[in-house]
C-alpha atoms as a PDB file:
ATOM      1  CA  UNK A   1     -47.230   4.327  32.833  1.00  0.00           C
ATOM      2  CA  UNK A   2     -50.206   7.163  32.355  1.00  0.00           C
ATOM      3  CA  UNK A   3     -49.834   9.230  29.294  1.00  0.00           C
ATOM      4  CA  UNK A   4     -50.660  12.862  29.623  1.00  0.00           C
ATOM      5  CA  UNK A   5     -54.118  14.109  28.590  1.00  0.00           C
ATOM      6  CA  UNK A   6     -54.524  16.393  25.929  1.00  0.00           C
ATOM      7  CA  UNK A   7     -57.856  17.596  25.110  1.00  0.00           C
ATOM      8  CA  UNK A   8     -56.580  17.927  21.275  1.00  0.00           C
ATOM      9  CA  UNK A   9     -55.726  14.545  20.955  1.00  0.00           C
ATOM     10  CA  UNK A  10     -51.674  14.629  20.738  1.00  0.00           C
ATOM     11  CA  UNK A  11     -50.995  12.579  23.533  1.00  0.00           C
ATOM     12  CA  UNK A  12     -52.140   8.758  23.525  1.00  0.00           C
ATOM     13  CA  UNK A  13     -52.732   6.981  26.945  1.00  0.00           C
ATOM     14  CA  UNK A  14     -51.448   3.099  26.951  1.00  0.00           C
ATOM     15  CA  UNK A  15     -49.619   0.783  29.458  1.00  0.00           C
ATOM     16  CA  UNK A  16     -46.053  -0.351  29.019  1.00  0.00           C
ATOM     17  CA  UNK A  17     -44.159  -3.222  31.247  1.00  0.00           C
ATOM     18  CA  UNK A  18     -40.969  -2.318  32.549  1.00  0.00           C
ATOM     19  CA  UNK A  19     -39.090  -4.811  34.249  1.00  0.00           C
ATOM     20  CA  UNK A  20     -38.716  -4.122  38.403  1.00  0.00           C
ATOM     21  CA  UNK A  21     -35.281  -2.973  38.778  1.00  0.00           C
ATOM     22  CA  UNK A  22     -35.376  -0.698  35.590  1.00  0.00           C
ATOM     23  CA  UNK A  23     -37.970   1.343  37.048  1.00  0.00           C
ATOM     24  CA  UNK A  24     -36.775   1.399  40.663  1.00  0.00           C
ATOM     25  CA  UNK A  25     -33.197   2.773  39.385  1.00  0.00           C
ATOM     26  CA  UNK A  26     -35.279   5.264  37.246  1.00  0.00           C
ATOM     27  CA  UNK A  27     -37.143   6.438  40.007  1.00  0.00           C
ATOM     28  CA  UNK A  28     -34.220   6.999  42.156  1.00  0.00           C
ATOM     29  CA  UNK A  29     -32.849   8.957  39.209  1.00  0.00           C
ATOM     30  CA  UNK A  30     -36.239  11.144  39.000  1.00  0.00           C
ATOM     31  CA  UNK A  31     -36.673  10.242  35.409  1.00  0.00           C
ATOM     32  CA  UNK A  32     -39.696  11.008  33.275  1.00  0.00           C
ATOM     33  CA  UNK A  33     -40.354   7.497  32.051  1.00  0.00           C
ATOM     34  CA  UNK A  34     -43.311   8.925  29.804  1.00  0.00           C
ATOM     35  CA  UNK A  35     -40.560  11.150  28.265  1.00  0.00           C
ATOM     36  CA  UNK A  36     -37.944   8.791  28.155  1.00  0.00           C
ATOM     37  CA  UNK A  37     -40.594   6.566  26.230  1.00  0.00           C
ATOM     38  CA  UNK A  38     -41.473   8.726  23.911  1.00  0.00           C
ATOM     39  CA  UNK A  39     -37.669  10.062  23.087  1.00  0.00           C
ATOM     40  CA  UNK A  40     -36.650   6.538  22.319  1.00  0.00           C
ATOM     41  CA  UNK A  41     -40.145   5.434  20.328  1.00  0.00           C
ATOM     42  CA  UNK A  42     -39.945   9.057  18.209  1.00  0.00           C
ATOM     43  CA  UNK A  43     -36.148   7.950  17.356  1.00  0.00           C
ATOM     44  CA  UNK A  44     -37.721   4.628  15.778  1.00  0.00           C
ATOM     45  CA  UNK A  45     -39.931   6.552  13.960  1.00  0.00           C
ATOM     46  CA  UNK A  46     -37.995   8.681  12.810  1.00  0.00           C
ATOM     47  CA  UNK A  47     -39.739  11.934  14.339  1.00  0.00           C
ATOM     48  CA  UNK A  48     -38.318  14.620  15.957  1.00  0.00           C
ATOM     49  CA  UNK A  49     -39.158  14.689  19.833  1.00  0.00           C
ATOM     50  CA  UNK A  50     -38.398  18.179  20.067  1.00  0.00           C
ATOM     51  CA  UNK A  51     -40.464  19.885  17.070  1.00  0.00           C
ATOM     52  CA  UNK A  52     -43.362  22.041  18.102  1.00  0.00           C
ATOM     53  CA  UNK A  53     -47.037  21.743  16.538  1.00  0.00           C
ATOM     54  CA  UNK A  54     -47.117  22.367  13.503  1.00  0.00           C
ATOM     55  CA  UNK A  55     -50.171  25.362  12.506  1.00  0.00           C
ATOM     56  CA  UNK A  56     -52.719  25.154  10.172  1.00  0.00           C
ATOM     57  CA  UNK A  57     -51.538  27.648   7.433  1.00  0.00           C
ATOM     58  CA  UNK A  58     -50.901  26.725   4.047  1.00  0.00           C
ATOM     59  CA  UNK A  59     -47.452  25.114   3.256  1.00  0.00           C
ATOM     60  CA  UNK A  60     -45.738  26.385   0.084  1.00  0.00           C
ATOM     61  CA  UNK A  61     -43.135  24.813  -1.836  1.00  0.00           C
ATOM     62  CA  UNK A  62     -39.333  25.890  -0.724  1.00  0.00           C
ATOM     63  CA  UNK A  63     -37.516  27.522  -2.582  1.00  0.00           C
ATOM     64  CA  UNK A  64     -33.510  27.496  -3.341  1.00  0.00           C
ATOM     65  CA  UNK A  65     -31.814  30.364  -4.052  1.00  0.00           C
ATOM     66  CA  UNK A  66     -28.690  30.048  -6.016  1.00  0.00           C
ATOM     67  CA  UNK A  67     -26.745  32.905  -8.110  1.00  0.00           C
ATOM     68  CA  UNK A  68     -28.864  32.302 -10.988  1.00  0.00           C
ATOM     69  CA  UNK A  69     -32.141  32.594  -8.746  1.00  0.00           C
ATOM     70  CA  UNK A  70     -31.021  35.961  -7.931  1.00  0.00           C
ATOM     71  CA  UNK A  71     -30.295  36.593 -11.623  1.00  0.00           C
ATOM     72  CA  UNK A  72     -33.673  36.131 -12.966  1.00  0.00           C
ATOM     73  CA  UNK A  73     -35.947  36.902 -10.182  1.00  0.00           C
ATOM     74  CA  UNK A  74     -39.151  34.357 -10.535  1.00  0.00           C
ATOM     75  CA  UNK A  75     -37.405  31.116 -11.531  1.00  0.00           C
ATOM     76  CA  UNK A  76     -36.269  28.571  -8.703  1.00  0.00           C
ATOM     77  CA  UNK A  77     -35.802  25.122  -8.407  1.00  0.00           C
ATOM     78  CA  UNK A  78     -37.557  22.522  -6.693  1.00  0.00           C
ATOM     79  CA  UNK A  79     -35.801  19.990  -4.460  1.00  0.00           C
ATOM     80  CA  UNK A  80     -35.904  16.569  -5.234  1.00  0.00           C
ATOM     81  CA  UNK A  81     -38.181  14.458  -3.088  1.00  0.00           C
ATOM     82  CA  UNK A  82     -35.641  12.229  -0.851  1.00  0.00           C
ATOM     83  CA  UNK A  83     -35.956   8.354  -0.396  1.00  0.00           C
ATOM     84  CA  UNK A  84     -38.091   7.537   2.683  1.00  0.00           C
ATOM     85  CA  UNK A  85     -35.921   6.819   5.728  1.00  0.00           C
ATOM     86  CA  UNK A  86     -36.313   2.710   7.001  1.00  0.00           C
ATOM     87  CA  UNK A  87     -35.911   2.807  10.422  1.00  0.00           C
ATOM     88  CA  UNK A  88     -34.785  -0.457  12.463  1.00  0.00           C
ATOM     89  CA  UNK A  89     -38.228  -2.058  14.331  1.00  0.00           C
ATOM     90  CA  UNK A  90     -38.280  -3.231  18.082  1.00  0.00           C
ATOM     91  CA  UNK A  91     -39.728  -6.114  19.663  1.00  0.00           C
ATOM     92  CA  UNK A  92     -42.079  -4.326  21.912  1.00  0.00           C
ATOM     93  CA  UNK A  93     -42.479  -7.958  24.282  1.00  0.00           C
ATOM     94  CA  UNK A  94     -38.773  -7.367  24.793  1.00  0.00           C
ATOM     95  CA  UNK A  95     -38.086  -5.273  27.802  1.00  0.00           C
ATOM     96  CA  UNK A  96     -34.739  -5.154  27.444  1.00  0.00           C
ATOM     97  CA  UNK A  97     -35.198  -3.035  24.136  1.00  0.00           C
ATOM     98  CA  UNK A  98     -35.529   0.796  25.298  1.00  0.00           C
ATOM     99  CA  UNK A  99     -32.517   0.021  27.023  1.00  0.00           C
ATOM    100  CA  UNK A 100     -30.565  -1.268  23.643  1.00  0.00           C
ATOM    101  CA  UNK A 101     -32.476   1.761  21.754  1.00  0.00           C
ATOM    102  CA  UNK A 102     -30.845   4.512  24.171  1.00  0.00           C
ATOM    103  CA  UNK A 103     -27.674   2.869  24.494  1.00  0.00           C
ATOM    104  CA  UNK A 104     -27.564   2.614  20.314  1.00  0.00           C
ATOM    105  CA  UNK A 105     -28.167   6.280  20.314  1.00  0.00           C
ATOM    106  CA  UNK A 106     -26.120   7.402  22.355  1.00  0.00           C
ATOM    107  CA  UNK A 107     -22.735   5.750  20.716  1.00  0.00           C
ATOM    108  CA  UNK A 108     -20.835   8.667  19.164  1.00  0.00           C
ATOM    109  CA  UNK A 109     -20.092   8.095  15.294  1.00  0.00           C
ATOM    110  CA  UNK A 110     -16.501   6.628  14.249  1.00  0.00           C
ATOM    111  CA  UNK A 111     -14.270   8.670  12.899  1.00  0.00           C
ATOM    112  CA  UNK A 112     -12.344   7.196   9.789  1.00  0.00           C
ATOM    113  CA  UNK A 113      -8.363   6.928  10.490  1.00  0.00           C
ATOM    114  CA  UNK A 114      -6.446   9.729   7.904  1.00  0.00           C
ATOM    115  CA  UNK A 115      -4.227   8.140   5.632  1.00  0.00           C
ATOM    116  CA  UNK A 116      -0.545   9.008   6.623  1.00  0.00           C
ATOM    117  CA  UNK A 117       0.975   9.796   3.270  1.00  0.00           C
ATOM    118  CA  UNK A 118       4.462   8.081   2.858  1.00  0.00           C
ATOM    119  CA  UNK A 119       7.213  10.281   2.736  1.00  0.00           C
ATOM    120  CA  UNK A 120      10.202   9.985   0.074  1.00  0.00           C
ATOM    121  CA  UNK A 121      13.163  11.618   0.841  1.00  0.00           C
ATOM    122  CA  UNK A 122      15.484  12.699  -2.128  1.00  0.00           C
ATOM    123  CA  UNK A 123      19.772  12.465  -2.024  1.00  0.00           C
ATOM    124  CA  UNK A 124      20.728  16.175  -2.238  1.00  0.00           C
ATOM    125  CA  UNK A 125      22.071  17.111  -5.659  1.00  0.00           C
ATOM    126  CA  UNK A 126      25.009  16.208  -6.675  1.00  0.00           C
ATOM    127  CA  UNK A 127      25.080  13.120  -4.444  1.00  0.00           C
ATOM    128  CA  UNK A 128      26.190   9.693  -6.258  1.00  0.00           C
ATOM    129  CA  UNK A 129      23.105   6.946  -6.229  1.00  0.00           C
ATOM    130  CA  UNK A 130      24.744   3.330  -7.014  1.00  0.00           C
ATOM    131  CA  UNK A 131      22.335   1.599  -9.344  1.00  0.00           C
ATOM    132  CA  UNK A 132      20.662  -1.521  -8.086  1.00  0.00           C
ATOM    133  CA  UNK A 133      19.749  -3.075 -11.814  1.00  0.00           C
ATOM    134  CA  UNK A 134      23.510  -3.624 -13.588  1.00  0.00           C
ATOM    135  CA  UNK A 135      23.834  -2.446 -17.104  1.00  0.00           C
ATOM    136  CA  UNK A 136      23.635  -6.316 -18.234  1.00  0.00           C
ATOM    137  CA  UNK A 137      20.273  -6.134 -16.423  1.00  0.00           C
ATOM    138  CA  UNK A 138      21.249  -8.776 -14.177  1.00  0.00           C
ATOM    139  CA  UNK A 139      19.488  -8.297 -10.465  1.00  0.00           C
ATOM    140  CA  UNK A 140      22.824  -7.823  -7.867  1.00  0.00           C
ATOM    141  CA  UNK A 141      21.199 -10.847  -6.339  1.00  0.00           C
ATOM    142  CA  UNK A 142      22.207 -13.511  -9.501  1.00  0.00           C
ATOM    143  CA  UNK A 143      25.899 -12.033  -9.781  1.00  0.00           C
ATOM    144  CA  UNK A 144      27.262 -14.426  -7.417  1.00  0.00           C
ATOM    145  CA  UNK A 145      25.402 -17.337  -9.225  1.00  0.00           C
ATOM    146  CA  UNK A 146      27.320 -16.313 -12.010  1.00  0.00           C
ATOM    147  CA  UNK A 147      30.818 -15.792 -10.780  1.00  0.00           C
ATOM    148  CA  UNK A 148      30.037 -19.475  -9.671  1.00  0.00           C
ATOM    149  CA  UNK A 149      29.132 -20.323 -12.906  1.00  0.00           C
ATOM    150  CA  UNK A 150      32.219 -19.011 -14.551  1.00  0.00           C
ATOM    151  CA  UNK A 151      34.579 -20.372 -12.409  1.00  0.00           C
ATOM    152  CA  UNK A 152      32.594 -23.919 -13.002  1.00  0.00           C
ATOM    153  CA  UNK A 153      33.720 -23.245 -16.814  1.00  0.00           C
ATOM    154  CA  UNK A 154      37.145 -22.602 -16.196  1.00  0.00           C
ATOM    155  CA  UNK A 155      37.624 -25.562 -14.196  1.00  0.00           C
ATOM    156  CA  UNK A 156      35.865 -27.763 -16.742  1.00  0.00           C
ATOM    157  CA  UNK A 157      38.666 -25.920 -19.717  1.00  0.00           C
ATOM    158  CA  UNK A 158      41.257 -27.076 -17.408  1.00  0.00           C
ATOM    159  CA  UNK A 159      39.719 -30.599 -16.655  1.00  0.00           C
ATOM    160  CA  UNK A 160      39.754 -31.355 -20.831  1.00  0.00           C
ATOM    161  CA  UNK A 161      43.056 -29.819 -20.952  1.00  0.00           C
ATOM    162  CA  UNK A 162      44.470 -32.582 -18.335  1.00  0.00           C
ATOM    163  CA  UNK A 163      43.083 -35.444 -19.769  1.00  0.00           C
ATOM    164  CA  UNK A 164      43.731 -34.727 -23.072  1.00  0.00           C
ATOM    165  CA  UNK A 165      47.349 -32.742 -22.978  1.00  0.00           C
ATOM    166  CA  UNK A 166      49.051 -34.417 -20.082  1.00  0.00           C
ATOM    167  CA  UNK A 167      50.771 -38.011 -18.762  1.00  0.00           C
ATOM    168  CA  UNK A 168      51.865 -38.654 -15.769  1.00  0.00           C
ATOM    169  CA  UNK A 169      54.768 -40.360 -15.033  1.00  0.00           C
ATOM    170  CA  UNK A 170      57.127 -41.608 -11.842  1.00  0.00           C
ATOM    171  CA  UNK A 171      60.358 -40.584 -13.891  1.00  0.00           C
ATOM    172  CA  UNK A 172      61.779 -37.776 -12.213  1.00  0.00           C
ATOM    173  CA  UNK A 173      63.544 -36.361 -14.846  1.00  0.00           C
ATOM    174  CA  UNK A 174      59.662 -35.546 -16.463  1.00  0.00           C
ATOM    175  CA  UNK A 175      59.916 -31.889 -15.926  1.00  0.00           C
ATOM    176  CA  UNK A 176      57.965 -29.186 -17.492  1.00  0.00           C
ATOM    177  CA  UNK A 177      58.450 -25.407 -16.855  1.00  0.00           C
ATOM    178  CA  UNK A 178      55.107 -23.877 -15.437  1.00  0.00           C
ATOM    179  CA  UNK A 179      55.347 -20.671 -18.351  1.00  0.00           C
ATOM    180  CA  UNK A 180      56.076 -24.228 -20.933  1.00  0.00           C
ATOM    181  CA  UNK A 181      52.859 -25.722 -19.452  1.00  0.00           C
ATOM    182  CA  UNK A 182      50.603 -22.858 -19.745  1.00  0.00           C
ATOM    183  CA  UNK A 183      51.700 -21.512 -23.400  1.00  0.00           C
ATOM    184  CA  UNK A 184      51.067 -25.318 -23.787  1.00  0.00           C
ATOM    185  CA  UNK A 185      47.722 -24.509 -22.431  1.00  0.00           C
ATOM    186  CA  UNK A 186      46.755 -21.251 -24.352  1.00  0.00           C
ATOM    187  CA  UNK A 187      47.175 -22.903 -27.457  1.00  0.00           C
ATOM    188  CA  UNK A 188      44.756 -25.775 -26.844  1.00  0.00           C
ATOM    189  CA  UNK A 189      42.402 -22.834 -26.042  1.00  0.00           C
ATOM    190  CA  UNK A 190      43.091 -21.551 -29.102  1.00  0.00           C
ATOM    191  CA  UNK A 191      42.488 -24.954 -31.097  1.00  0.00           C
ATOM    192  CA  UNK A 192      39.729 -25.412 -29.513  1.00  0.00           C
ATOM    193  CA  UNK A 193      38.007 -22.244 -29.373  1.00  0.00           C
ATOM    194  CA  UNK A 194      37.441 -22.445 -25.328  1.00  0.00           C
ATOM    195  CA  UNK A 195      35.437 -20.009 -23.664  1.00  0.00           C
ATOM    196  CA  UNK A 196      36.197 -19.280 -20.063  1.00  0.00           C
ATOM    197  CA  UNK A 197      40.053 -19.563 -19.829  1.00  0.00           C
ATOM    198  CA  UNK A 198      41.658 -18.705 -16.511  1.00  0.00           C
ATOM    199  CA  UNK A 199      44.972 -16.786 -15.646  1.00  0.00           C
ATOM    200  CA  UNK A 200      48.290 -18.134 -15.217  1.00  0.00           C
ATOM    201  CA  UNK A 201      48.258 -17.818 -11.197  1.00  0.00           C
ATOM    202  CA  UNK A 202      44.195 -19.879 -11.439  1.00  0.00           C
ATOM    203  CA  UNK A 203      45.992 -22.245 -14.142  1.00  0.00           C
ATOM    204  CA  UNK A 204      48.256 -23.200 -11.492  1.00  0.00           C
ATOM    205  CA  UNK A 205      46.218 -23.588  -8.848  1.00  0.00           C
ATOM    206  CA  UNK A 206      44.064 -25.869 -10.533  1.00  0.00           C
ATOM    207  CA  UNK A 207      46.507 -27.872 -11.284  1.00  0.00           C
ATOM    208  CA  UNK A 208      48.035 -28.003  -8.375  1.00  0.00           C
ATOM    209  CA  UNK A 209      45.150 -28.492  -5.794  1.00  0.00           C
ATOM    210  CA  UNK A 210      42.394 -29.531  -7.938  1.00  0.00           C
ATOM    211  CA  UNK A 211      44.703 -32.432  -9.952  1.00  0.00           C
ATOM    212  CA  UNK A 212      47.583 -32.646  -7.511  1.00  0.00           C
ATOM    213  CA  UNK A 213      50.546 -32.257 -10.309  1.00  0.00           C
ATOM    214  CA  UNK A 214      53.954 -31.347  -8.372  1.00  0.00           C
ATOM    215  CA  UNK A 215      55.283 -28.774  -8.560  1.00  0.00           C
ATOM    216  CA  UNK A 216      59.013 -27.855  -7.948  1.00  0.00           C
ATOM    217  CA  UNK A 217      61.507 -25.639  -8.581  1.00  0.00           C
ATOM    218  CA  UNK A 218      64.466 -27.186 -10.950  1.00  0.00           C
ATOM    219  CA  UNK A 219      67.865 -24.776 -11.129  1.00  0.00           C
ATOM    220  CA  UNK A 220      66.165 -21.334 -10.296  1.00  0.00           C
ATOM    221  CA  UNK A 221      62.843 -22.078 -12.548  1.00  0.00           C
ATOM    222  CA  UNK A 222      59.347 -22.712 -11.212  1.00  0.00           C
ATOM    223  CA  UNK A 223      58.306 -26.260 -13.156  1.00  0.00           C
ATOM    224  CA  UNK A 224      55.672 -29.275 -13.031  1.00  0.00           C
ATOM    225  CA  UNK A 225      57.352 -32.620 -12.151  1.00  0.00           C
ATOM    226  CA  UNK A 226      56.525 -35.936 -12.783  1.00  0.00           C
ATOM    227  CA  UNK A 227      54.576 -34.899 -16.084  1.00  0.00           C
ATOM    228  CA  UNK A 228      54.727 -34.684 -19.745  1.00  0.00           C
ATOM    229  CA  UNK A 229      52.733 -33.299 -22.895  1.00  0.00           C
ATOM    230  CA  UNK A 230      51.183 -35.649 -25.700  1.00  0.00           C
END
């Protein structure tokens, strides 16, 4: 590639490789491979392609004017000098890297992603909320752990209750009223200061399914067979 002469000196003449089929294809295009060159070299450097000469006059310092320049008249403030700009360097052997440089430059900048607020919508007024924290403080997902737990307790009053209250017996004239049997039964709680004490209707299911007493009905009145209290 010939540079162009310049009888002030702004234009350099050297010799660059370009590979075969890079510079038939640019050719055909009718590209300026000098300017093409120079575009992509003046982006490494960071200079501006397009800038015209600069003149020989005397450069003064800028000035910026604010609301307070305009205020006072003389006084203005000096810009502070910016960093120097690094710009990436290029193997110049490689002549696969104007192609990289122009293909760098031309990739538009991303564009960050708005964050999509998240939107809370309140009950209208007036409009009942059910609470998901219980007034015990206990989380809705431990309340059936606890009726579980409670009905553990009641089982275990009635299991102390059998074994300590009642004997069974294959005499069938052993008969015990169930409302006999649980006043029976409420005062052992009593005695004993028991906790979890079930109903009459869970007293006699226990009993019933849990220790298989009998139960029968004897002249008109619900009653436990086959048992008597100590």
């Amino acid at each position: 590639m010939s540079g162009k002469k310049d009888p002030q000196g702004q234009w350099k003449q050297t010799s660059v490789v370009l590979r075969a089929d890079i510079f038939i294809k640019a050719s055909e295009m009718g590209l300026d491979i000098s300017n093409e060159c120079n575009q992509a070299l003046a982006y490494l450097v960071g200079i501006d392609y397009q800038q015209q000469k600069l003149t020989d006059q005397t450069i003064t310092d800028p000035v910026v004017i604010g609301a307070e320049t305009l205020s006072k008249g003389s006084e203005h403030t000096t810009p502070k000098p910016r960093a120097p700009v690094l710009n990436p360097v290029i193997n110049a052997d490689d002549p696969t890297a104007i192609a990289k440089v122009m293909k760098a430059k031309r990739q538009p900048p991303q564009k960050s992603v708005p964050e999509i607020p998240v939107r809370v919508e309140l009950p209208p007024a007036g409009t009942s909320v059910p609470s998901l924290i219980p007034s015990s403080g206990r989380s809705p997902l431990g309340k059936g752990k606890a009726i579980a737990s409670e009905k553990k307790r009641k089982e275990d009053t009635v299991k102390k209750f059998v074994a300590t209250k009642i004997t069974r017996t294959d005499v069938d004239d052993a008969v015990i009223t169930k409302d006999d049997m649980y006043q029976a039964f409420m005062r052992w709680c009593r005695d004993y200061r028991c906790a979890a004490v079930p109903e009459r209707k869970a007293f006699a299911t226990l009993l019933k399914n849990k220790f298989a007493i009998t139960e029968k009905t004897v002249n008109g009145t619900p009653c436990w067979v086959n048992v008597h209290l100590k």
